[in-house]
C-alpha atoms as a PDB file:
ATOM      1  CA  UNK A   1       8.940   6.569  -6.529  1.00  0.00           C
ATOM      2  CA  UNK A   2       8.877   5.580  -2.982  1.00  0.00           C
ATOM      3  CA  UNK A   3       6.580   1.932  -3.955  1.00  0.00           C
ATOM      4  CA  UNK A   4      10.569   1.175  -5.818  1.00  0.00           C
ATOM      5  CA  UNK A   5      12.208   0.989  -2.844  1.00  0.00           C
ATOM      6  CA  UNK A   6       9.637  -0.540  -0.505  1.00  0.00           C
ATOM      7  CA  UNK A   7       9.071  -3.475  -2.710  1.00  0.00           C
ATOM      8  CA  UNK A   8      12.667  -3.793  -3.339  1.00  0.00           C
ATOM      9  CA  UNK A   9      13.437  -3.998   0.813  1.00  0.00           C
ATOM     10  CA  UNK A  10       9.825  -5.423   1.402  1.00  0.00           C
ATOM     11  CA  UNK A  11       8.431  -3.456   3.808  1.00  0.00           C
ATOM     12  CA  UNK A  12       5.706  -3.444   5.004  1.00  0.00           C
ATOM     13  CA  UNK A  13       3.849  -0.857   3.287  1.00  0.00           C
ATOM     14  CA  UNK A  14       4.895  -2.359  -0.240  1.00  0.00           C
ATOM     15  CA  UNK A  15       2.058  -3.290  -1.485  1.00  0.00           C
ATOM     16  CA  UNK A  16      -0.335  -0.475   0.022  1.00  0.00           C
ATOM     17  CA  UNK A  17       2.312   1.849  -1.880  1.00  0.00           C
ATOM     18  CA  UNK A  18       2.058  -0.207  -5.174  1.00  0.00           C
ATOM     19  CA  UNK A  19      -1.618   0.341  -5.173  1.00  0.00           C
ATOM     20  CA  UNK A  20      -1.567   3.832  -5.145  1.00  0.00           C
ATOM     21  CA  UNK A  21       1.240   4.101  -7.586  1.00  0.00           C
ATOM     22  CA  UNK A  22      -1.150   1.883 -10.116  1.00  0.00           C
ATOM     23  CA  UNK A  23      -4.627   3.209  -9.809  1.00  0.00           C
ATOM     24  CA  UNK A  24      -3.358   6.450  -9.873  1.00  0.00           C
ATOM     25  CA  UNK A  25      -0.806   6.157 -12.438  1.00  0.00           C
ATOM     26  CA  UNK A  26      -3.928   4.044 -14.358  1.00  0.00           C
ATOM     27  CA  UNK A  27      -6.039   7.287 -13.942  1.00  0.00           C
ATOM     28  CA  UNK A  28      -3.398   9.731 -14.733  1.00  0.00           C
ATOM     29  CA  UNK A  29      -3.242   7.390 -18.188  1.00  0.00           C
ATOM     30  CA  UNK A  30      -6.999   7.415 -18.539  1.00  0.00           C
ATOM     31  CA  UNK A  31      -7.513  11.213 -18.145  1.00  0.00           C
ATOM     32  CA  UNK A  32      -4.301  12.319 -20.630  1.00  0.00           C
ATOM     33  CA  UNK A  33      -5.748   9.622 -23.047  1.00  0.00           C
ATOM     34  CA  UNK A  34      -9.284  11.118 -22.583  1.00  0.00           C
ATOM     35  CA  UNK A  35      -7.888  14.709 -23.228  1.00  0.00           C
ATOM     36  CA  UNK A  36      -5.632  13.958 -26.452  1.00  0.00           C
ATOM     37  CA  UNK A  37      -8.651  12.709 -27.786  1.00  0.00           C
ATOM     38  CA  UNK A  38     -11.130  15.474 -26.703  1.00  0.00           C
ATOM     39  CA  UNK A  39      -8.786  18.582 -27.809  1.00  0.00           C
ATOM     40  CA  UNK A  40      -7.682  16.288 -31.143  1.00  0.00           C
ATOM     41  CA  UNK A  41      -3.652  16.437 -30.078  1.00  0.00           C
ATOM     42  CA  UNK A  42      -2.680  13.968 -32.630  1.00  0.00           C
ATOM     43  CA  UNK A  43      -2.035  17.041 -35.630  1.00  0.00           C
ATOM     44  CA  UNK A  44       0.193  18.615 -33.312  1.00  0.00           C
ATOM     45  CA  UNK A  45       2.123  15.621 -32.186  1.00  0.00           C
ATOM     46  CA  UNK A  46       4.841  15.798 -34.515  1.00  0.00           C
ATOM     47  CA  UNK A  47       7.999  13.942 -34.165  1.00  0.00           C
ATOM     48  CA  UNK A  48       6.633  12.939 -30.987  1.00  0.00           C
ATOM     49  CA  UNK A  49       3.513  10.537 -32.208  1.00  0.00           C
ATOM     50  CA  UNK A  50       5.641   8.066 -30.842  1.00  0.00           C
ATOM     51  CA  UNK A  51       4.958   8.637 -27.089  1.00  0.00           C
ATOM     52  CA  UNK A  52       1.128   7.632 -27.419  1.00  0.00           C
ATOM     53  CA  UNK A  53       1.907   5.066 -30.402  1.00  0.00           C
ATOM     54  CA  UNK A  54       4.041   2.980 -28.266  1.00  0.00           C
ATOM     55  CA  UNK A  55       4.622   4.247 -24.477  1.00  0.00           C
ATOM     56  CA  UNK A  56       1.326   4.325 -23.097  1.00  0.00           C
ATOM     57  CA  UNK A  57       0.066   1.156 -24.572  1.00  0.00           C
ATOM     58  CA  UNK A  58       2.921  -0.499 -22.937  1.00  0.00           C
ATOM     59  CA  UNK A  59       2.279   1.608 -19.871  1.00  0.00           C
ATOM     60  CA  UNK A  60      -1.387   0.335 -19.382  1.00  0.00           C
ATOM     61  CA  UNK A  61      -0.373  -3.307 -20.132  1.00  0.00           C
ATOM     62  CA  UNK A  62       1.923  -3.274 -17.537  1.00  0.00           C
ATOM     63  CA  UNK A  63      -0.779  -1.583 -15.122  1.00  0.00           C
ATOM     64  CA  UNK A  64      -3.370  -4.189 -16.208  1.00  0.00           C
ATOM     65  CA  UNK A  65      -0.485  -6.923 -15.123  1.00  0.00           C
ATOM     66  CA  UNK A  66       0.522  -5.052 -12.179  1.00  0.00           C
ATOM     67  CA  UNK A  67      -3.534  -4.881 -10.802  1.00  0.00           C
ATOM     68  CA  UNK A  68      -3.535  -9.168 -12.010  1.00  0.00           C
ATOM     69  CA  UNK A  69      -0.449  -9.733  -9.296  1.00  0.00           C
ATOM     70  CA  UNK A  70      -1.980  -7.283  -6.672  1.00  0.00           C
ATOM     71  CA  UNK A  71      -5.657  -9.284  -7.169  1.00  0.00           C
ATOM     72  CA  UNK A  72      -4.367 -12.747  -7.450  1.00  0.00           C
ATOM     73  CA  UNK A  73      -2.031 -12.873  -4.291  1.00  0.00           C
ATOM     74  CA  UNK A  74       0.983 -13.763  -5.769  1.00  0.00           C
ATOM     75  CA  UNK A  75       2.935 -10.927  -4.201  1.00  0.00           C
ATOM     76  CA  UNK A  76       6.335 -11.606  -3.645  1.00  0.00           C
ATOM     77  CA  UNK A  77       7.058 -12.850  -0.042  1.00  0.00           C
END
């Protein structure tokens, strides 16, 4: 929460911030992914199948385009 506001008055620490927010927001995806599939959670899901069906793909595309901007260099001046 506090990358948000540093990109959004570009400070200094901005990108430092965004970093952390997306490898460890990319590992908190990896390790609930990892677990659903170890302990089976799909059976229990219920109405809710659509949190894994159509969040967290769209979650780790926009980490995998979030890492291409921070690699690349075209952060916003």
């Amino acid at each position: 929460m506090i990358a948000i506001p540093a990109v959004a008055t570009q400070a200094r620490s901005a990108k430092l911030l965004v970093w952390l927010f997306n490898v460890v927001g990319s590992l908190d995806l990896i390790g609930a992914i990892t677990l659903a599939t170890v302990y089976n959670a799909a059976p229990f899901m219920g109405p809710a199948y659509w949190i894994p069906a159509f969040w967290v793909p769209a979650l780790l595309v926009t980490h995998y385009l979030t890492f291409l901007v921070l690699l690349r260099g075209r952060w916003p001046a």
